[in-house]
PDB file of N, CA and C in Angstrom:
ATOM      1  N   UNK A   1       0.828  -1.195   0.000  1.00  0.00           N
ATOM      2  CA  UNK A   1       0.000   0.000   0.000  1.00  0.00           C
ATOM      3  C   UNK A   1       0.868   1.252   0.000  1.00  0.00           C
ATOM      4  N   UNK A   2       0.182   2.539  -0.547  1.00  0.00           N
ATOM      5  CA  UNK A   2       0.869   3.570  -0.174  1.00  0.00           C
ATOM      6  C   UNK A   2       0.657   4.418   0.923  1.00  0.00           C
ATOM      7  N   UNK A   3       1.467   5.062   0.864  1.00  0.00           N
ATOM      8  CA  UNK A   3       1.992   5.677   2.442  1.00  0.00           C
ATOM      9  C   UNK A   3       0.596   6.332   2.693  1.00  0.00           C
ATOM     10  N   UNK A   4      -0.198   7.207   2.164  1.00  0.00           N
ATOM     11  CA  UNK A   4      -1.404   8.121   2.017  1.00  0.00           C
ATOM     12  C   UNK A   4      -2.404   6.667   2.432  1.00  0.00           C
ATOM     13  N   UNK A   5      -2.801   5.270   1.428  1.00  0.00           N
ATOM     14  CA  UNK A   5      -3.784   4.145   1.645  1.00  0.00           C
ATOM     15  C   UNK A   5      -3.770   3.786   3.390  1.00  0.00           C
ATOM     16  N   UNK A   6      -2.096   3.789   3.515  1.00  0.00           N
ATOM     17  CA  UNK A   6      -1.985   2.952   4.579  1.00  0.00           C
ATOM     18  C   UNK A   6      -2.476   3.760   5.841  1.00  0.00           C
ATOM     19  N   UNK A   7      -2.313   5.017   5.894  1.00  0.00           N
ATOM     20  CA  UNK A   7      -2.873   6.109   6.924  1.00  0.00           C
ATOM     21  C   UNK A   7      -3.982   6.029   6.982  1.00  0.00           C
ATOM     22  N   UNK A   8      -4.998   6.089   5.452  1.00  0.00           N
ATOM     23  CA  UNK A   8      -5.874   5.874   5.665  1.00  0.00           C
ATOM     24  C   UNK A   8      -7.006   4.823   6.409  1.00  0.00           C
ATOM     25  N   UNK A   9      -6.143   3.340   6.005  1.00  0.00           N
ATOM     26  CA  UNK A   9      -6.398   2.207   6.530  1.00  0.00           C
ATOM     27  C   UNK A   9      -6.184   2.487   7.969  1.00  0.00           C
ATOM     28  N   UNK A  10      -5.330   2.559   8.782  1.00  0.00           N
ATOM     29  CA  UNK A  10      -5.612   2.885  10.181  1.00  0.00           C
ATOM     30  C   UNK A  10      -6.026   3.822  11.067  1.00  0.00           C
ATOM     31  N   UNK A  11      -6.171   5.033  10.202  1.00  0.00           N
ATOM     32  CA  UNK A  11      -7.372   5.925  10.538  1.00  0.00           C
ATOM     33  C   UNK A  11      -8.737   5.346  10.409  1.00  0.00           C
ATOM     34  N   UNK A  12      -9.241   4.403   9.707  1.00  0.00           N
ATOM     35  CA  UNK A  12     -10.634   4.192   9.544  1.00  0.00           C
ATOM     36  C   UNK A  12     -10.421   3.164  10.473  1.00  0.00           C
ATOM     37  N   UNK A  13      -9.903   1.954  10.327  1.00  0.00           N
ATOM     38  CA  UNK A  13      -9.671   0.927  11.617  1.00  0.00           C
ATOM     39  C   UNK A  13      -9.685   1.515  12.750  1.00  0.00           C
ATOM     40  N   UNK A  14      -8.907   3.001  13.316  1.00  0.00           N
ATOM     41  CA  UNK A  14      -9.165   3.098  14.930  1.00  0.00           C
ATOM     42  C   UNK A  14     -10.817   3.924  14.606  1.00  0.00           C
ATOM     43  N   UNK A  15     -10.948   4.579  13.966  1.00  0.00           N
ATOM     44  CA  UNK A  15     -12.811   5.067  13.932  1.00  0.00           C
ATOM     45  C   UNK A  15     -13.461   4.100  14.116  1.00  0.00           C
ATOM     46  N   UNK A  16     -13.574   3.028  13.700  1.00  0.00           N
ATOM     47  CA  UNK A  16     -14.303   1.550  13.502  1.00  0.00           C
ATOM     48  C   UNK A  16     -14.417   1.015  15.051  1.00  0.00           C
ATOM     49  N   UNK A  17     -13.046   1.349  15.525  1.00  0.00           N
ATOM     50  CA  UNK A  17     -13.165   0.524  16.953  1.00  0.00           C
ATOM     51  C   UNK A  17     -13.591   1.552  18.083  1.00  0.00           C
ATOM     52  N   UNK A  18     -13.215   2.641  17.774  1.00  0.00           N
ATOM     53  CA  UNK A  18     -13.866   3.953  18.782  1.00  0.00           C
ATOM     54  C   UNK A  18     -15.853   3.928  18.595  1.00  0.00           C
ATOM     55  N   UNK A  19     -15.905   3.798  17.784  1.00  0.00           N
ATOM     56  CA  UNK A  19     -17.620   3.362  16.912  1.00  0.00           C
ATOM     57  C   UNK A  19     -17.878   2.902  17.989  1.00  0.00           C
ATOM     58  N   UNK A  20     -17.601   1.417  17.548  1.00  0.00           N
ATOM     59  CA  UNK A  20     -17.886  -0.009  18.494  1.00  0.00           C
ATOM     60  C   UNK A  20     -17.615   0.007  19.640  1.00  0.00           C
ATOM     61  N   UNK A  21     -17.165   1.165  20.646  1.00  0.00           N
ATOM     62  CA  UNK A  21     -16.606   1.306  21.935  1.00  0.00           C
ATOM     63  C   UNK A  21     -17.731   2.763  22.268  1.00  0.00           C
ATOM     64  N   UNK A  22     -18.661   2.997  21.108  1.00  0.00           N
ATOM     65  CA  UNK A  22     -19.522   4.096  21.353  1.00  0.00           C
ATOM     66  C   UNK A  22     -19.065   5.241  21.935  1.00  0.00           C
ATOM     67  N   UNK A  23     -17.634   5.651  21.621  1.00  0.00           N
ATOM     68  CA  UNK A  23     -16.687   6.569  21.216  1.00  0.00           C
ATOM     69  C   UNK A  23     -16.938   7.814  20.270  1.00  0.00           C
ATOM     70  N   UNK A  24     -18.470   8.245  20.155  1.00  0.00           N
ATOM     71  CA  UNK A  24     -18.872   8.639  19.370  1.00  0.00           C
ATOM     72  C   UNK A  24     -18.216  10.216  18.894  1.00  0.00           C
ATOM     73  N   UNK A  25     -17.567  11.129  19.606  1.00  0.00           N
ATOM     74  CA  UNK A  25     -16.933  12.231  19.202  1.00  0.00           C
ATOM     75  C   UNK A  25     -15.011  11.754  18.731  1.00  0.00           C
ATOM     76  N   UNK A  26     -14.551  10.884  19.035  1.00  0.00           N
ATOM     77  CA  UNK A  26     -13.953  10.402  18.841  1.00  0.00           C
ATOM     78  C   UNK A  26     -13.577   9.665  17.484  1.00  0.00           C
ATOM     79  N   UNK A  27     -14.252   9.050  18.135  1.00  0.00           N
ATOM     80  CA  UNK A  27     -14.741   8.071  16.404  1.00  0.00           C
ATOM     81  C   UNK A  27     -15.004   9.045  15.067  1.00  0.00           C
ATOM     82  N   UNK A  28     -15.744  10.007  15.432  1.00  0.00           N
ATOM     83  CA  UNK A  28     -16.204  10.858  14.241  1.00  0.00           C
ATOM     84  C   UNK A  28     -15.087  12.048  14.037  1.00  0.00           C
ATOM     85  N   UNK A  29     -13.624  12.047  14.557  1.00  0.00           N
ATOM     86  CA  UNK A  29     -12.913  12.722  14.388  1.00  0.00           C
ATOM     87  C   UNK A  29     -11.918  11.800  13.381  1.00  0.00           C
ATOM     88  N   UNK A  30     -11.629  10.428  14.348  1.00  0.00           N
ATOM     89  CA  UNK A  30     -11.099   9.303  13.332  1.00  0.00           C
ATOM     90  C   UNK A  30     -11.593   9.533  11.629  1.00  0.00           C
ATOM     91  N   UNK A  31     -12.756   9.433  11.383  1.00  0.00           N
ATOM     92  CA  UNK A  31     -13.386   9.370  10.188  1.00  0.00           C
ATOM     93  C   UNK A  31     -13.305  10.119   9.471  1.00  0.00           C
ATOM     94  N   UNK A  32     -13.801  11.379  10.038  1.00  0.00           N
ATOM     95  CA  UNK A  32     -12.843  13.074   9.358  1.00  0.00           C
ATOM     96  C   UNK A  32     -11.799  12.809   8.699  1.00  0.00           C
ATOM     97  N   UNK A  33     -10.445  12.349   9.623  1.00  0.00           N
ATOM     98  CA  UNK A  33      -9.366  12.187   9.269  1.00  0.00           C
ATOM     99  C   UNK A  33      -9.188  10.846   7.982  1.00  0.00           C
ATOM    100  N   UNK A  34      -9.665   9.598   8.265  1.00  0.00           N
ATOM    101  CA  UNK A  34      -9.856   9.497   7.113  1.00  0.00           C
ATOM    102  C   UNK A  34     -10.884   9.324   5.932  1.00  0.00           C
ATOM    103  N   UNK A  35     -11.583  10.280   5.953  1.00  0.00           N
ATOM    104  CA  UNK A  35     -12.633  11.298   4.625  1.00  0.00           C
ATOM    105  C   UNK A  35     -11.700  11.730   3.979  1.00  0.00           C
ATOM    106  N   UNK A  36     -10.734  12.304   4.628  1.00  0.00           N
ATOM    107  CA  UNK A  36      -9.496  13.352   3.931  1.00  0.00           C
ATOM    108  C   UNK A  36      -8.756  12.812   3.458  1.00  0.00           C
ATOM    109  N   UNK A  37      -8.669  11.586   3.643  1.00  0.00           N
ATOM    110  CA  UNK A  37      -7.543  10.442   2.868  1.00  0.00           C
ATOM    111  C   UNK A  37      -8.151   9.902   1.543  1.00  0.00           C
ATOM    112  N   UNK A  38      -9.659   9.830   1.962  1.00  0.00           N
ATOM    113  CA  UNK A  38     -10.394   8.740   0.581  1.00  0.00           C
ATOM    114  C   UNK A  38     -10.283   9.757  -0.920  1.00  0.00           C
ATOM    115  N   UNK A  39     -10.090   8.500  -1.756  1.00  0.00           N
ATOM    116  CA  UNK A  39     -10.504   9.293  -3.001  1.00  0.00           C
ATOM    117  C   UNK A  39     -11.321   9.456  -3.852  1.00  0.00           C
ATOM    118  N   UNK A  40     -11.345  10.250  -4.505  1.00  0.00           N
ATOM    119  CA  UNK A  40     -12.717  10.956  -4.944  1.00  0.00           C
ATOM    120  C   UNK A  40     -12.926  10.157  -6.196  1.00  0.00           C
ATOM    121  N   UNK A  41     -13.876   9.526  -6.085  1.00  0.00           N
ATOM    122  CA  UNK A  41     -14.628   8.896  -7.762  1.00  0.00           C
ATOM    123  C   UNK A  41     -16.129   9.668  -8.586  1.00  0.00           C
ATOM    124  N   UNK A  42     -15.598   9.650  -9.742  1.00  0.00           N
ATOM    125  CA  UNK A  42     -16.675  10.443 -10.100  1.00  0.00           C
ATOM    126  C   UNK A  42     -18.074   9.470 -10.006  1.00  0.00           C
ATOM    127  N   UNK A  43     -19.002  10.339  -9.698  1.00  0.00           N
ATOM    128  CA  UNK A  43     -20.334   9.681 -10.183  1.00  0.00           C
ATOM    129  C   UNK A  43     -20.707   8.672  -8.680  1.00  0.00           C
ATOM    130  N   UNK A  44     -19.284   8.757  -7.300  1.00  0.00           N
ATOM    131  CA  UNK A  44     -19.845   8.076  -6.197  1.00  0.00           C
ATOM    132  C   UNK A  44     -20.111   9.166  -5.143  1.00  0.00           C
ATOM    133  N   UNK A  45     -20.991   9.558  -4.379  1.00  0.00           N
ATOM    134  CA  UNK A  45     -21.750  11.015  -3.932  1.00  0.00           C
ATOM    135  C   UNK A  45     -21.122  10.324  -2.648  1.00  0.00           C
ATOM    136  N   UNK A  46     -20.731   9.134  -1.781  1.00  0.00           N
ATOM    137  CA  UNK A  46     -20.304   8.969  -0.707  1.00  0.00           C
ATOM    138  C   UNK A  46     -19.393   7.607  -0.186  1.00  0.00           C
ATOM    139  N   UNK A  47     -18.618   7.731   0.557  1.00  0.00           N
ATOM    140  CA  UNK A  47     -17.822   6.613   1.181  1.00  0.00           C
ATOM    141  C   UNK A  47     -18.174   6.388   2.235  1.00  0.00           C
ATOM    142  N   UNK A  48     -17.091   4.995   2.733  1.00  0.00           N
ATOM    143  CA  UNK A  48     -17.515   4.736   4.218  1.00  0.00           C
ATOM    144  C   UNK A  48     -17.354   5.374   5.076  1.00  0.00           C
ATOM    145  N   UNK A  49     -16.593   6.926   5.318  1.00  0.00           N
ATOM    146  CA  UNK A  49     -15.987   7.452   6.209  1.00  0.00           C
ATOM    147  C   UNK A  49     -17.444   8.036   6.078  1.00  0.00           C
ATOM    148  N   UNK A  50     -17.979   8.753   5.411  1.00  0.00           N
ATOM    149  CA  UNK A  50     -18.992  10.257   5.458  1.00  0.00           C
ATOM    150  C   UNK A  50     -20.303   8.783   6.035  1.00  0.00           C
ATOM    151  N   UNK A  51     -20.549   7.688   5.781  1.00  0.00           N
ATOM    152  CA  UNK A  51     -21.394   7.009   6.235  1.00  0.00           C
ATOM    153  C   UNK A  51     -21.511   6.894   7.558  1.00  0.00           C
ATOM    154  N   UNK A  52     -20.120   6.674   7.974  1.00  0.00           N
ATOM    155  CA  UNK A  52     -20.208   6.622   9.501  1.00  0.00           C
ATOM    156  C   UNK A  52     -20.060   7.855   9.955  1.00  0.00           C
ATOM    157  N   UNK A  53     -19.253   9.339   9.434  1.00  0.00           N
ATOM    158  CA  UNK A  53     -19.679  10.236  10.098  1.00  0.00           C
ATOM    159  C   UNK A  53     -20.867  10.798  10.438  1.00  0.00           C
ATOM    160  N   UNK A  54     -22.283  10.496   9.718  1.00  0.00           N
ATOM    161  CA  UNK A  54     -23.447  10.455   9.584  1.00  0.00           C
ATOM    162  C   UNK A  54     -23.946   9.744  11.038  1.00  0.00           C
ATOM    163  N   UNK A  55     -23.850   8.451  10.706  1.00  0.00           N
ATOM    164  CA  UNK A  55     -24.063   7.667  12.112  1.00  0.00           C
ATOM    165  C   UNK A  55     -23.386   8.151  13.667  1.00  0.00           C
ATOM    166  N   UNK A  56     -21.962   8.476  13.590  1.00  0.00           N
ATOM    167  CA  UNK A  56     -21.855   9.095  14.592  1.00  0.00           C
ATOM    168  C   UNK A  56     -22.572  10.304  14.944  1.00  0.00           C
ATOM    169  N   UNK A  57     -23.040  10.651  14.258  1.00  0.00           N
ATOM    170  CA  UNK A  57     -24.115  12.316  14.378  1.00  0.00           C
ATOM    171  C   UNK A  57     -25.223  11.628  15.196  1.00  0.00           C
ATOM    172  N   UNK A  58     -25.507  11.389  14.852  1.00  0.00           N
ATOM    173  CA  UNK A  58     -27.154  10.708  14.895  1.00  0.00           C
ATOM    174  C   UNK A  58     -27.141  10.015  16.456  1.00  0.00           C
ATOM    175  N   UNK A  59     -25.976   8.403  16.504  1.00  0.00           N
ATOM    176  CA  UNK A  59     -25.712   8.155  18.292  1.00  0.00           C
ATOM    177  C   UNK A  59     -25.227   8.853  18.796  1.00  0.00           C
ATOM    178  N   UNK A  60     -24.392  10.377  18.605  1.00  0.00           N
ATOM    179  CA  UNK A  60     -24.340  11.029  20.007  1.00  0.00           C
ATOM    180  C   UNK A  60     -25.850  11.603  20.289  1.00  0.00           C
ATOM    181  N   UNK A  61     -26.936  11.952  19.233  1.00  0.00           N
ATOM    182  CA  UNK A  61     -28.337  12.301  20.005  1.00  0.00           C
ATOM    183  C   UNK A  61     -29.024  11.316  20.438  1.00  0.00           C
ATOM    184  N   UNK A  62     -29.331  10.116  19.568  1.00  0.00           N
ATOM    185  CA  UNK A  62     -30.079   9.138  20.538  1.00  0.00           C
ATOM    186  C   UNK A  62     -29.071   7.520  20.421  1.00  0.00           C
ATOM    187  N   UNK A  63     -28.502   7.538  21.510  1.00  0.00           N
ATOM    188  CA  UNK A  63     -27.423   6.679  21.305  1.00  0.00           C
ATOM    189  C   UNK A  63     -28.291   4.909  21.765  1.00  0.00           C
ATOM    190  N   UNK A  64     -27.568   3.882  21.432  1.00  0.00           N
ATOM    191  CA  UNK A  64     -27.952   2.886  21.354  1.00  0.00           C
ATOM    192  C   UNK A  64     -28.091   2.077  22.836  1.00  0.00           C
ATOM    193  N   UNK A  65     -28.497   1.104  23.223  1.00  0.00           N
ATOM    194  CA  UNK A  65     -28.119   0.291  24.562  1.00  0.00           C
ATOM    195  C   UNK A  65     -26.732  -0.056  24.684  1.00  0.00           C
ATOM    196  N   UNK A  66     -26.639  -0.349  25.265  1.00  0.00           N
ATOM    197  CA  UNK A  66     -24.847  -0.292  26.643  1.00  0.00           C
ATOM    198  C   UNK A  66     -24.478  -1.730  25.308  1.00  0.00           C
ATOM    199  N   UNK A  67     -25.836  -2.561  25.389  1.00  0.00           N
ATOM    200  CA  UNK A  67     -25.174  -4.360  24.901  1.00  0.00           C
ATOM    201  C   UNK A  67     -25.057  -4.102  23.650  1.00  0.00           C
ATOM    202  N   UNK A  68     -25.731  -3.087  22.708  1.00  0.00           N
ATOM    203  CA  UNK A  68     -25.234  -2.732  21.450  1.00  0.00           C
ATOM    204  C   UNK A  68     -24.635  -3.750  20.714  1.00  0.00           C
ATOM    205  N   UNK A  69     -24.506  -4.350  20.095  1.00  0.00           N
ATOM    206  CA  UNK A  69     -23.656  -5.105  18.977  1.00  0.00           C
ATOM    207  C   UNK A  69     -23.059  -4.323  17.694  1.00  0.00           C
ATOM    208  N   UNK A  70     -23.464  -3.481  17.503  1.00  0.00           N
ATOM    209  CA  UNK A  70     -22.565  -2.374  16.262  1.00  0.00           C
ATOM    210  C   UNK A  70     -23.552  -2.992  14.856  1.00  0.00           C
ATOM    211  N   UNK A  71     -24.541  -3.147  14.794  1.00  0.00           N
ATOM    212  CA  UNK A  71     -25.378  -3.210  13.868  1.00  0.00           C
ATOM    213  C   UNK A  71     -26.238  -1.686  14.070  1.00  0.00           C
ATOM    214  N   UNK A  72     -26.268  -1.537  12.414  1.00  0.00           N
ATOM    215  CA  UNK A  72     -26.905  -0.090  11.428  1.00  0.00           C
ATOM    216  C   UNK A  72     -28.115  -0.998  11.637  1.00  0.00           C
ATOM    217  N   UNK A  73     -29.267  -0.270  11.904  1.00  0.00           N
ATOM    218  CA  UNK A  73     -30.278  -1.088  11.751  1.00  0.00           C
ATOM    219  C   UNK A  73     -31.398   0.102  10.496  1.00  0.00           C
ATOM    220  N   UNK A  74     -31.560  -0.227   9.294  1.00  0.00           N
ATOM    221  CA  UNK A  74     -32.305   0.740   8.185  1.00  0.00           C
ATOM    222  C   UNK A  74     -33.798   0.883   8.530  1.00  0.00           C
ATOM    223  N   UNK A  75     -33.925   2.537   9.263  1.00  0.00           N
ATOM    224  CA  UNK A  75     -35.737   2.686   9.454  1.00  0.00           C
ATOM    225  C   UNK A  75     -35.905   2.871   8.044  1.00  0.00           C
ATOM    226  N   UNK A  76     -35.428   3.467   6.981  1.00  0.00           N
ATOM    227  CA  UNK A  76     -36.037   3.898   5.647  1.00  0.00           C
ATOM    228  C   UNK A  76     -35.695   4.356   4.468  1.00  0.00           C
ATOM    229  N   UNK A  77     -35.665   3.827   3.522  1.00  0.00           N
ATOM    230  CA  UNK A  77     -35.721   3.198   2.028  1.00  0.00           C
ATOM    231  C   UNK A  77     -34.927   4.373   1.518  1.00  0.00           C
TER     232      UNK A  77
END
């Protein structure tokens, strides 16, 4: 990998585990950091980073139970 992929790769890996540790300002700083790494394809409006920065928005207002398992659960279409 390159030096830029590989940053990226462990910037999204520690977001992923700050997530799952309901780390939620944390996590969504991880993701920031790598948003700024991903690259831009034409004609794709979003990645996994802006997906989960989304989700971290959302559980710091109504955050999940303590036993949580780290499942997205889809209210709508």
């Amino acid at each position: 990998l390159s030096k830029e992929k590989s940053q990226l790769v462990q910037a999204f890996n520690e977001a992923l585990d700050l997530y799952h540790d309901q780390e939620w300002t944390k996590a969504k700083k991880r993701f920031v950091e790598a948003n700024e790494l991903e690259e831009e394809f034409p004609h794709r409006p979003t990645n996994p980073s802006t997906v989960y920065i989304d989700r971290c928005d959302h559980f710091k207002l109504e955050p999940p139970d303590k036993d949580w398992d780290g499942v997205w659960t889809m209210t709508t279409k």
